[in-house]
Each structure stands twice: as C-alpha cells, then as structure tokens.
PDB file of N, CA and C in Angstrom:
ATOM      1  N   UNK A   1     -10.588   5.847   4.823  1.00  0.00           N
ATOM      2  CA  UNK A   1     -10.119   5.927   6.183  1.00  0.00           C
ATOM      3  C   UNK A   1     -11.205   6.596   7.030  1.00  0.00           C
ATOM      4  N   UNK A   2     -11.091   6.124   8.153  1.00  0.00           N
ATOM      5  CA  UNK A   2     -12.644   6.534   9.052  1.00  0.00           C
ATOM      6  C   UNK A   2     -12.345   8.588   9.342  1.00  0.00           C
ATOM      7  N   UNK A   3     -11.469   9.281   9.174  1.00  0.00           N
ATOM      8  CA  UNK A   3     -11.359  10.977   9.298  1.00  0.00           C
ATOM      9  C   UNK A   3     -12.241  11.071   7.956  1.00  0.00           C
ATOM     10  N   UNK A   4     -11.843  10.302   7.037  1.00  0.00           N
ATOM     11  CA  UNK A   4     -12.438  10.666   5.264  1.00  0.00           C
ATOM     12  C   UNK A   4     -11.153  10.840   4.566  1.00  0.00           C
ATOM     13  N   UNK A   5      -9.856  10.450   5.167  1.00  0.00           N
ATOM     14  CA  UNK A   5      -8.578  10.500   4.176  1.00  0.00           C
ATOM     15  C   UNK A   5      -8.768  10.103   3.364  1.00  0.00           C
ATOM     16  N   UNK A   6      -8.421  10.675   1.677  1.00  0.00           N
ATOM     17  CA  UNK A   6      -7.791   9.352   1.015  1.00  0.00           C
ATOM     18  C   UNK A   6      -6.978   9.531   0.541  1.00  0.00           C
ATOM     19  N   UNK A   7      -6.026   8.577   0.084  1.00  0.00           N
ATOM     20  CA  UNK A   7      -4.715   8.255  -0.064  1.00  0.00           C
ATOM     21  C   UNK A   7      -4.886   7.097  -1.309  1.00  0.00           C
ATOM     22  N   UNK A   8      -3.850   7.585  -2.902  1.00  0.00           N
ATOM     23  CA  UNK A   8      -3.847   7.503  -3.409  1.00  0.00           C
ATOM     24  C   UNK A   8      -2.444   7.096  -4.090  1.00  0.00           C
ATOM     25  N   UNK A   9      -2.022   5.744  -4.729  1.00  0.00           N
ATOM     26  CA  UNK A   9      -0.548   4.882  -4.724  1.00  0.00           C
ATOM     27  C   UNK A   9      -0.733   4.860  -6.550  1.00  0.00           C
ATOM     28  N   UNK A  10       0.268   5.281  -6.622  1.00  0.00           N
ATOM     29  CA  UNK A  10       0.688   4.888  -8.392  1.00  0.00           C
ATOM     30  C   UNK A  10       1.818   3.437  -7.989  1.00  0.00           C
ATOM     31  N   UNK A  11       1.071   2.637  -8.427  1.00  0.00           N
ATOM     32  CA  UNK A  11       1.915   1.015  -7.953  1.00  0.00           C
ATOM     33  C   UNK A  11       1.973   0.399  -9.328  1.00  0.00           C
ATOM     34  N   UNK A  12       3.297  -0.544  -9.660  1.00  0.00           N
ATOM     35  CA  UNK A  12       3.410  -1.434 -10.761  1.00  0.00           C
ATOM     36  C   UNK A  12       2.375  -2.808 -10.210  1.00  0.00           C
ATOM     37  N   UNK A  13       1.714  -3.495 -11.338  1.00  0.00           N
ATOM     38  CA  UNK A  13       0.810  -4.832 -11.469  1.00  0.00           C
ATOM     39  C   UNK A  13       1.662  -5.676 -10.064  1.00  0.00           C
ATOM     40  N   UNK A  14       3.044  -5.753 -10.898  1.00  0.00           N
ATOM     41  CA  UNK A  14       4.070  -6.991 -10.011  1.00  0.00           C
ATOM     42  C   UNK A  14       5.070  -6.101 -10.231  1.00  0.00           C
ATOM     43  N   UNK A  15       5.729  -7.001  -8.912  1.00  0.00           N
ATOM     44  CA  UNK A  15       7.455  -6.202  -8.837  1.00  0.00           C
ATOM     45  C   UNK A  15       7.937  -7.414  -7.622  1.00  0.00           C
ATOM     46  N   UNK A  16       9.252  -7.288  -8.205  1.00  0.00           N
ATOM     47  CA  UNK A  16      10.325  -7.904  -7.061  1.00  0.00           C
ATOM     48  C   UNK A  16      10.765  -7.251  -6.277  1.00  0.00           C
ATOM     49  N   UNK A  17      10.916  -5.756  -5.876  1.00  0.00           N
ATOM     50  CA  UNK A  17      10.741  -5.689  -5.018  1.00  0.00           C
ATOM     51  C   UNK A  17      10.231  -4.736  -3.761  1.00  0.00           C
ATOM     52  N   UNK A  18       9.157  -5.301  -3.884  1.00  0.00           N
ATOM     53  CA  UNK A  18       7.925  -5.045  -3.139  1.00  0.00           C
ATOM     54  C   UNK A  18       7.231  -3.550  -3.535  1.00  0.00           C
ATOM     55  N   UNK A  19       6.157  -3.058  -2.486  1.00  0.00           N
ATOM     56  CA  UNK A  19       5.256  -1.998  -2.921  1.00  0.00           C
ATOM     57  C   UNK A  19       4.836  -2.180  -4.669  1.00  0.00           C
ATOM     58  N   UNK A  20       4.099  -3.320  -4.770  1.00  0.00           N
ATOM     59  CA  UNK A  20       3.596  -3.765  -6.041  1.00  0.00           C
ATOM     60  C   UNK A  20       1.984  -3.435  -5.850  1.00  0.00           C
ATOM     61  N   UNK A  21       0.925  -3.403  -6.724  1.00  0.00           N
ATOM     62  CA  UNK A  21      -0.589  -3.905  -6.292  1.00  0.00           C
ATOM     63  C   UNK A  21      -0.555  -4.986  -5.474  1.00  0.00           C
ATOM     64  N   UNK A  22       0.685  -6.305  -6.869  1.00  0.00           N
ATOM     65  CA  UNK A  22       0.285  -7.840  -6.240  1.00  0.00           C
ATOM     66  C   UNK A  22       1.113  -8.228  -4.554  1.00  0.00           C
ATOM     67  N   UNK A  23       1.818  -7.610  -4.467  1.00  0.00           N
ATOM     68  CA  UNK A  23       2.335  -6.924  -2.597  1.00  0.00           C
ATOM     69  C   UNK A  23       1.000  -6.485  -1.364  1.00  0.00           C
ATOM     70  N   UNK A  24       0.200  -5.585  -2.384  1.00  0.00           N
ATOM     71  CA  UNK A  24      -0.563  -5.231  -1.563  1.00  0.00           C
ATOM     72  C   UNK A  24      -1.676  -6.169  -1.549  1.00  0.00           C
ATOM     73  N   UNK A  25      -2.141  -6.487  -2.122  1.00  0.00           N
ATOM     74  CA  UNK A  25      -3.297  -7.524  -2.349  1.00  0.00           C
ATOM     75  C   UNK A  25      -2.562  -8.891  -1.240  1.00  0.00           C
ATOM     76  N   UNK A  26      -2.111  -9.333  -1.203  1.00  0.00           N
ATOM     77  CA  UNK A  26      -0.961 -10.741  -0.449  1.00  0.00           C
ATOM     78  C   UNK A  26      -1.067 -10.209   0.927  1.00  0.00           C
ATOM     79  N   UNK A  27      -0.252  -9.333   0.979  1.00  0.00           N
ATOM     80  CA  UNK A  27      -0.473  -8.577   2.574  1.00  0.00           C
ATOM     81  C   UNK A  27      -1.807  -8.376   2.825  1.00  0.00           C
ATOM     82  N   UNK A  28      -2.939  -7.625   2.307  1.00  0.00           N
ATOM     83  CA  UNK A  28      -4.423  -7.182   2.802  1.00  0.00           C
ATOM     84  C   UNK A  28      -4.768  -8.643   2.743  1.00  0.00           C
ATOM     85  N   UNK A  29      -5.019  -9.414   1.394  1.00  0.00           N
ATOM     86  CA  UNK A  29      -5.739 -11.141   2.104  1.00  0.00           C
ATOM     87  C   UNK A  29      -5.048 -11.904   2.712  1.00  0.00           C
ATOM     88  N   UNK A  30      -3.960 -11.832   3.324  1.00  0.00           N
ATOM     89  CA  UNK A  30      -3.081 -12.498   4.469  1.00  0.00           C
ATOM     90  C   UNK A  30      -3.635 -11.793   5.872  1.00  0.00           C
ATOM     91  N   UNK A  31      -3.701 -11.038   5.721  1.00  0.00           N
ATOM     92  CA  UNK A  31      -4.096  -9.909   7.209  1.00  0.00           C
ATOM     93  C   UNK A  31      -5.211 -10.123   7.215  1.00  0.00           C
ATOM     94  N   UNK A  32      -6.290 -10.502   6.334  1.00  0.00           N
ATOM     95  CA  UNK A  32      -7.592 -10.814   6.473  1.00  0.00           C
ATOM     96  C   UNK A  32      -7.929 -12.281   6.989  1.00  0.00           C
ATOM     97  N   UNK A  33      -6.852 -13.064   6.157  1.00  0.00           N
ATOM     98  CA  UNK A  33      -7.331 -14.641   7.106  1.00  0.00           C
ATOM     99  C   UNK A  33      -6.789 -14.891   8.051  1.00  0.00           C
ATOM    100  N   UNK A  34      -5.639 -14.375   8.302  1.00  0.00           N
ATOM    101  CA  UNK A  34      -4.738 -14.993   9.472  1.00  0.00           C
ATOM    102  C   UNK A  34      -3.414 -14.901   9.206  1.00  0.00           C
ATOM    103  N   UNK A  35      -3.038 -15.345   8.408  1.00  0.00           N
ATOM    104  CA  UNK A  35      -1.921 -16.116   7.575  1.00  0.00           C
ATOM    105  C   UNK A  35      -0.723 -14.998   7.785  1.00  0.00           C
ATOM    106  N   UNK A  36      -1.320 -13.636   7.971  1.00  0.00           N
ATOM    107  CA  UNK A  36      -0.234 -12.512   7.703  1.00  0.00           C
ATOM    108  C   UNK A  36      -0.303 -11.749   9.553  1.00  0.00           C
ATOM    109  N   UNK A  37       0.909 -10.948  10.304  1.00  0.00           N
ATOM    110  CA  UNK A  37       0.556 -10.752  11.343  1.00  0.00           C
ATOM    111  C   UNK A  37       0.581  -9.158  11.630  1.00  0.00           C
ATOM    112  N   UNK A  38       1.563  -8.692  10.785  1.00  0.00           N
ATOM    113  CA  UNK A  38       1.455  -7.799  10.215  1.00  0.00           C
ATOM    114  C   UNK A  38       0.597  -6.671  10.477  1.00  0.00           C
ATOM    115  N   UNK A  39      -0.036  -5.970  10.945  1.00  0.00           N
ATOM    116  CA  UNK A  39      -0.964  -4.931  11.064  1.00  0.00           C
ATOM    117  C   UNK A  39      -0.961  -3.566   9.658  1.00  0.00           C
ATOM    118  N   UNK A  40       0.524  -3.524   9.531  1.00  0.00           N
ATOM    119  CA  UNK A  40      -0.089  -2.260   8.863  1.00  0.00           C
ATOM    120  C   UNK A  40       1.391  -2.790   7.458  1.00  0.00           C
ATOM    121  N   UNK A  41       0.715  -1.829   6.164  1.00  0.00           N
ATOM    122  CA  UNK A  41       1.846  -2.077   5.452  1.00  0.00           C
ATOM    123  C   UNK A  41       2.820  -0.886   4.546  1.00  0.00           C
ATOM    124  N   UNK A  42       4.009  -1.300   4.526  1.00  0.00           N
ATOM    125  CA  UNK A  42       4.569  -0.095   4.844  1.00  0.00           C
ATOM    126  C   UNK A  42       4.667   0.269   3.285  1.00  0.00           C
ATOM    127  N   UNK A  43       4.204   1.378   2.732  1.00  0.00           N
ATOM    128  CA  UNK A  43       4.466   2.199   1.295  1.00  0.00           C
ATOM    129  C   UNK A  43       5.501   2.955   1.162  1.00  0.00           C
ATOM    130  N   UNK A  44       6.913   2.672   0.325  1.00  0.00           N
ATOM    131  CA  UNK A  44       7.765   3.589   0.036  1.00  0.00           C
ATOM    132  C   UNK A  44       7.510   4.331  -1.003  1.00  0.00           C
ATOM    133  N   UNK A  45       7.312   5.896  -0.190  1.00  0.00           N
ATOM    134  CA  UNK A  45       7.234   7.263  -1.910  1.00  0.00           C
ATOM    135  C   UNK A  45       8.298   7.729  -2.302  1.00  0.00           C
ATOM    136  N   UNK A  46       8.011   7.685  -3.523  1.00  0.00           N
ATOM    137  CA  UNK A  46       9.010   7.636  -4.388  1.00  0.00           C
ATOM    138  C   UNK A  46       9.060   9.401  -4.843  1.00  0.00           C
ATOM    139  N   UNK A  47       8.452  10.208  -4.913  1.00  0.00           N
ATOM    140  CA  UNK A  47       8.151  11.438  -4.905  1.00  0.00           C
ATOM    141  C   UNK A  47       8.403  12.764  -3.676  1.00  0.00           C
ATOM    142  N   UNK A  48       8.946  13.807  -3.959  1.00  0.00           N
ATOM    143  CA  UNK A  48       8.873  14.961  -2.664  1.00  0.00           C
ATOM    144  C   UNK A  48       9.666  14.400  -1.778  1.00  0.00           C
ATOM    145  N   UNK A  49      10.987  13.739  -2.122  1.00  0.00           N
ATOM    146  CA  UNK A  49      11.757  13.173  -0.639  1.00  0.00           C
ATOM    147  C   UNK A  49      12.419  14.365  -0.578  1.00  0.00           C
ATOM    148  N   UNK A  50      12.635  15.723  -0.793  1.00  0.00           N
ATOM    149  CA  UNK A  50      13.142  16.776  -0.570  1.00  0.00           C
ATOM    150  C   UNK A  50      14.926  16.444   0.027  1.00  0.00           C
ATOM    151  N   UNK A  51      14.837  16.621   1.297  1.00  0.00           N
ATOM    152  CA  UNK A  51      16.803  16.512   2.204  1.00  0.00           C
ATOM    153  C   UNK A  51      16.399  14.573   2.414  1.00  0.00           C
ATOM    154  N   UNK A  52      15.348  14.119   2.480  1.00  0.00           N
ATOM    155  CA  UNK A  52      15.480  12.471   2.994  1.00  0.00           C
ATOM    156  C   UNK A  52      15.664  11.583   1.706  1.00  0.00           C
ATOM    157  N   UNK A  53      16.386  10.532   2.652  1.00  0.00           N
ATOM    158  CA  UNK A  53      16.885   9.367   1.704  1.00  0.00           C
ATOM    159  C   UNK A  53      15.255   8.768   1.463  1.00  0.00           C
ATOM    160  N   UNK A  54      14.239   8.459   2.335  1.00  0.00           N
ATOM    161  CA  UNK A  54      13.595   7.841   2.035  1.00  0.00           C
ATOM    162  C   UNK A  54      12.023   8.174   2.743  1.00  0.00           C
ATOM    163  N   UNK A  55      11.169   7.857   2.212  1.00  0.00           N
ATOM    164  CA  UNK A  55       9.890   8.653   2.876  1.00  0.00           C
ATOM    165  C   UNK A  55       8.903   7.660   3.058  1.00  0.00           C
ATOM    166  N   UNK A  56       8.128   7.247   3.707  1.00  0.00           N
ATOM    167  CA  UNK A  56       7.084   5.982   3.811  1.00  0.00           C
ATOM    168  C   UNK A  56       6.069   6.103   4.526  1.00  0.00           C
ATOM    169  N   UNK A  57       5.037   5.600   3.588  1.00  0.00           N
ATOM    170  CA  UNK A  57       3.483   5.799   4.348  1.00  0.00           C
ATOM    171  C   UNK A  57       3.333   4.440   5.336  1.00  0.00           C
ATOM    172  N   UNK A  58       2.832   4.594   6.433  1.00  0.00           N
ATOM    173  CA  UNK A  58       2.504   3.223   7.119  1.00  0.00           C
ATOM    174  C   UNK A  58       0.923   2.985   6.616  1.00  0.00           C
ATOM    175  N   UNK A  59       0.709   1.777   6.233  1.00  0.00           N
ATOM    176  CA  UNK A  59      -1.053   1.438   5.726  1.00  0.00           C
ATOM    177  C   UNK A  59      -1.288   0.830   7.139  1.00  0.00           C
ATOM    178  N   UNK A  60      -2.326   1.502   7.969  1.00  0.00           N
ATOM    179  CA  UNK A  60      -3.048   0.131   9.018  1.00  0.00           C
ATOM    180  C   UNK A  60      -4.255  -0.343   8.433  1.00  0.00           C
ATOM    181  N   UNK A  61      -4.006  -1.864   8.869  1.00  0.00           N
ATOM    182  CA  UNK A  61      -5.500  -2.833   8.152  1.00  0.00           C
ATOM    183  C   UNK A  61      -7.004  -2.149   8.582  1.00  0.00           C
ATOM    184  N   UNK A  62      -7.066  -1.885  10.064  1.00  0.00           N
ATOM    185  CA  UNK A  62      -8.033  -2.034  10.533  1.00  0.00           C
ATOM    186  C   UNK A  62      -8.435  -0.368   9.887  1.00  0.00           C
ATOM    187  N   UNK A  63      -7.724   0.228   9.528  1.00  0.00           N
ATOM    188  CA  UNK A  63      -8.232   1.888   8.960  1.00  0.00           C
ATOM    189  C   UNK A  63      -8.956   1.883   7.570  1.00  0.00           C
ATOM    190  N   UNK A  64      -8.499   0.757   7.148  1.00  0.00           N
ATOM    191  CA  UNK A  64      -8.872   0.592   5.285  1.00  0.00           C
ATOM    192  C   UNK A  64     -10.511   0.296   5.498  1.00  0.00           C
ATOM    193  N   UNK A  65     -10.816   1.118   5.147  1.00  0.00           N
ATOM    194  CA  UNK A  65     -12.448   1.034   4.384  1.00  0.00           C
ATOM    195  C   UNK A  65     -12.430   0.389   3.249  1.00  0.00           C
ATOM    196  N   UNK A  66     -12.123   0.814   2.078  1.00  0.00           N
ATOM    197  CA  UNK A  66     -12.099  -0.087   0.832  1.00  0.00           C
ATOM    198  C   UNK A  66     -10.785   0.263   0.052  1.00  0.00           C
ATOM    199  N   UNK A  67     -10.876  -0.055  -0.786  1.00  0.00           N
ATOM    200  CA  UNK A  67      -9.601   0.073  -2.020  1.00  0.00           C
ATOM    201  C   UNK A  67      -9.885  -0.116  -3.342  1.00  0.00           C
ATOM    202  N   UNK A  68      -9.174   0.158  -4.216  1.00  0.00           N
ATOM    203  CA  UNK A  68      -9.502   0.569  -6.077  1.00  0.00           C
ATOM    204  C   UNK A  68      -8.484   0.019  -6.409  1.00  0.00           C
ATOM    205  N   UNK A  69      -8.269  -0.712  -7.217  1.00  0.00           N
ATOM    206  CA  UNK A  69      -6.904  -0.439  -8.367  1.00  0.00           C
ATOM    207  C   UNK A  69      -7.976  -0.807  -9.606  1.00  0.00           C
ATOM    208  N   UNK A  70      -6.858   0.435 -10.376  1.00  0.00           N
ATOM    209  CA  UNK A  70      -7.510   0.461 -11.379  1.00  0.00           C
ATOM    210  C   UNK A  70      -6.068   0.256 -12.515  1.00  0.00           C
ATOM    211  N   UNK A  71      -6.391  -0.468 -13.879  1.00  0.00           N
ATOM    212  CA  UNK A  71      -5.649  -1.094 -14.583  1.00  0.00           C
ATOM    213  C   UNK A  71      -5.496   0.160 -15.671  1.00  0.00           C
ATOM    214  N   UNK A  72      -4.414   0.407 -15.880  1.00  0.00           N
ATOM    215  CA  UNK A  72      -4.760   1.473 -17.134  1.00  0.00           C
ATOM    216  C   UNK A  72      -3.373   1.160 -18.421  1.00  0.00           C
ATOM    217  N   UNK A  73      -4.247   1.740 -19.074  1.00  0.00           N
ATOM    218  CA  UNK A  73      -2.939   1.661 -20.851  1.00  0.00           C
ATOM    219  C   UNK A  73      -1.563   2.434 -20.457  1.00  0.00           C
ATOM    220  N   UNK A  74      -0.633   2.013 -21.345  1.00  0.00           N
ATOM    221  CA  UNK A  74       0.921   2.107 -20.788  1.00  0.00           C
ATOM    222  C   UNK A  74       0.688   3.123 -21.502  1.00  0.00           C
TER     223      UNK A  74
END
C-alpha cells in the first residue's frame, strides 16, 4: 500500500463462500481487465470481533502494490 501498510489474510485455496485466494484472484483480474466494476474488495475477519457481529477490511484496487499467496502444508 502506497503509506507502506501491509496487510496480511489467512484465506482457504477455494471456498463457496467467498473471501477465498480463488475470490480474490477473480475479483483483482476482473478489476484489471474490465470485466469486474467493483473498486475495492470486501475481506470478512474472522478474528478480534470483540461486542461485533462482524468486522471487514475494504481492499481498494488502485492501493494494491503487489500481493503473495503463499501455498503451505496442512
């Protein structure tokens, strides 16, 4: 992120429903050709919801510098 954030997602390969890698990857190369209109995408955490039902990062496209996923042993 252009401050120097980074922000870091423990995500399943695939999932039905949604906040997957293969979610995020679909949305970022959809938002990259066209296809998606979307600007930013929304991450539900699953962690530290303290008194809230639900807590969510907004991703904007145009903020993403790069991205990692990395594959690891179960």
């Amino acid at each position: 992120m252009p401050n120097g954030t980074v922000k870091e997602y423990d995500l399943p390969m695939v999932s039905i429903t949604g906040n997957s890698i293969e979610d995020f990857i679909n949305w970022y190369n959809g938002k990259e050709n066209g296809t998606i209109t979307t600007s930013f995408y929304k991450m539900k955490k699953s962690f530290n919801l303290g008194p809230f039902l639900n807590r969510y990062d907004y991703i904007i496209f145009s903020k993403i510098d790069s991205f990692e996923v990395m594959d690891y042993y179960k």
